[in-house]
Protein backbone atom coordinates (compact mmCIF):
# COMPACT_ATOMS: atom_id res chain seq x y z
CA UNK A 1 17.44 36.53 5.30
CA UNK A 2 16.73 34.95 8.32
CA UNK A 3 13.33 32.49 9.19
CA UNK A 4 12.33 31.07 13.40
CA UNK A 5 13.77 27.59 14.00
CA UNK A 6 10.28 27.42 15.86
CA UNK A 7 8.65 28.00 12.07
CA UNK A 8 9.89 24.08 11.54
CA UNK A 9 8.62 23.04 14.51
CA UNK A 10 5.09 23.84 13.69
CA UNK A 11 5.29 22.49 10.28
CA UNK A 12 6.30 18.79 11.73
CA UNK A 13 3.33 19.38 14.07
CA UNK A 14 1.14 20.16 11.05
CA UNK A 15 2.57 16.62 9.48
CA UNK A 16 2.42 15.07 12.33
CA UNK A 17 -1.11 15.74 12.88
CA UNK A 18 -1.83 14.59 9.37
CA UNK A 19 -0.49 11.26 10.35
CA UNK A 20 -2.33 10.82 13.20
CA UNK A 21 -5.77 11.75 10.59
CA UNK A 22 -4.22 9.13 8.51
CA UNK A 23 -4.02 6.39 11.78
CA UNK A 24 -7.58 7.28 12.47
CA UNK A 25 -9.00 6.48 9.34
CA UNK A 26 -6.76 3.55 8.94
CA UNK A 27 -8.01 1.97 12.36
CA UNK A 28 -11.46 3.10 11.69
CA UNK A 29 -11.78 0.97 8.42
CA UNK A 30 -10.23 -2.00 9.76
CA UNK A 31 -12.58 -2.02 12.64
CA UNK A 32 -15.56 -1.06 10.18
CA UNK A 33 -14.56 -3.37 7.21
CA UNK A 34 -11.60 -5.83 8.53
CA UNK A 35 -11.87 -9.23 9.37
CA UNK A 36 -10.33 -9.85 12.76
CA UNK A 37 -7.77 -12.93 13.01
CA UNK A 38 -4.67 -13.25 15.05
CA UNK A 39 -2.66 -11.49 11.76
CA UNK A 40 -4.98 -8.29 12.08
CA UNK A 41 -4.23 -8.17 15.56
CA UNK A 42 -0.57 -8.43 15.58
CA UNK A 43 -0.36 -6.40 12.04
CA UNK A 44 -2.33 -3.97 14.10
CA UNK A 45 -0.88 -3.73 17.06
CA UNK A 46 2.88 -3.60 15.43
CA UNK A 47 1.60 -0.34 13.37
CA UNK A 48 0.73 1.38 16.91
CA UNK A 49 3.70 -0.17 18.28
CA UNK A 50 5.96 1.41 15.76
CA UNK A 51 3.90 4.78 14.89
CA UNK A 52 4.12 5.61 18.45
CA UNK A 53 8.22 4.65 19.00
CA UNK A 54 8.52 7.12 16.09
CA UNK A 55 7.01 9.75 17.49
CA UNK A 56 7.98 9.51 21.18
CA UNK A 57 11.94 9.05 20.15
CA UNK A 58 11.33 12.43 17.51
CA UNK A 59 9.52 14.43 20.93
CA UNK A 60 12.75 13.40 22.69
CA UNK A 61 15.02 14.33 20.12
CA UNK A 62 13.09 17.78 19.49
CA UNK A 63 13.05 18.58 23.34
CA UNK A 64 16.58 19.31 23.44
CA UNK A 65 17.02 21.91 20.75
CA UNK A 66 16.66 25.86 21.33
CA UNK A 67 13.71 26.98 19.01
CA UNK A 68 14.50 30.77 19.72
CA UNK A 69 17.38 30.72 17.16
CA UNK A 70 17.29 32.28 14.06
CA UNK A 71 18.44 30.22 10.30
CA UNK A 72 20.50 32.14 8.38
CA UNK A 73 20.14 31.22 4.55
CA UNK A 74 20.76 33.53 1.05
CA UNK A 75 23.62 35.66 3.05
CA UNK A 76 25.45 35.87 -0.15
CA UNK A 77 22.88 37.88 -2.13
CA UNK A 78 23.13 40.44 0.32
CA UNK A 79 27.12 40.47 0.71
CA UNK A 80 27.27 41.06 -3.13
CA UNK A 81 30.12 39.61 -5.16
CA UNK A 82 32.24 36.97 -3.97
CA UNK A 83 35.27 38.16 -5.77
């Protein structure tokens, strides 16, 4: 049994995009509700800072593997016995 490499790929683009729902809301209440000091601003700013090192160092990483292959898993129910 065999599944698309690519098949992960769009499920970290599915969580991915839930993340970035997540950093939407999470700037929209703190621009809505938040008090803004020099600590929301830095707090802030080291969030967007970090958020986006993630994700640009992941795209970097994920741009240098070949999505066409295949992943082989549960080979040995259809080889039979292992004796």
């Amino acid at each position: 049994m065999s599944i698309p490499l690519a098949l992960l790929l769009i499920l970290y683009i599915l969580v991915v995009g839930v993340f970035l729902l997540f950093v939407f809301f999470h700037f929209y209440h703190l621009i809505r509700f938040a008090f803004w000091n020099t600590t929301g601003y830095v707090v802030s700013a080291l969030y967007l800072l970090v958020s986006l090192a993630v994700l640009l160092i992941s795209a970097r990483y994920l741009s240098t593997i070949d999505w066409t292959v295949n992943i082989e898993f549960l080979n040995f129910i259809s080889e039979g016995p292992l004796l």
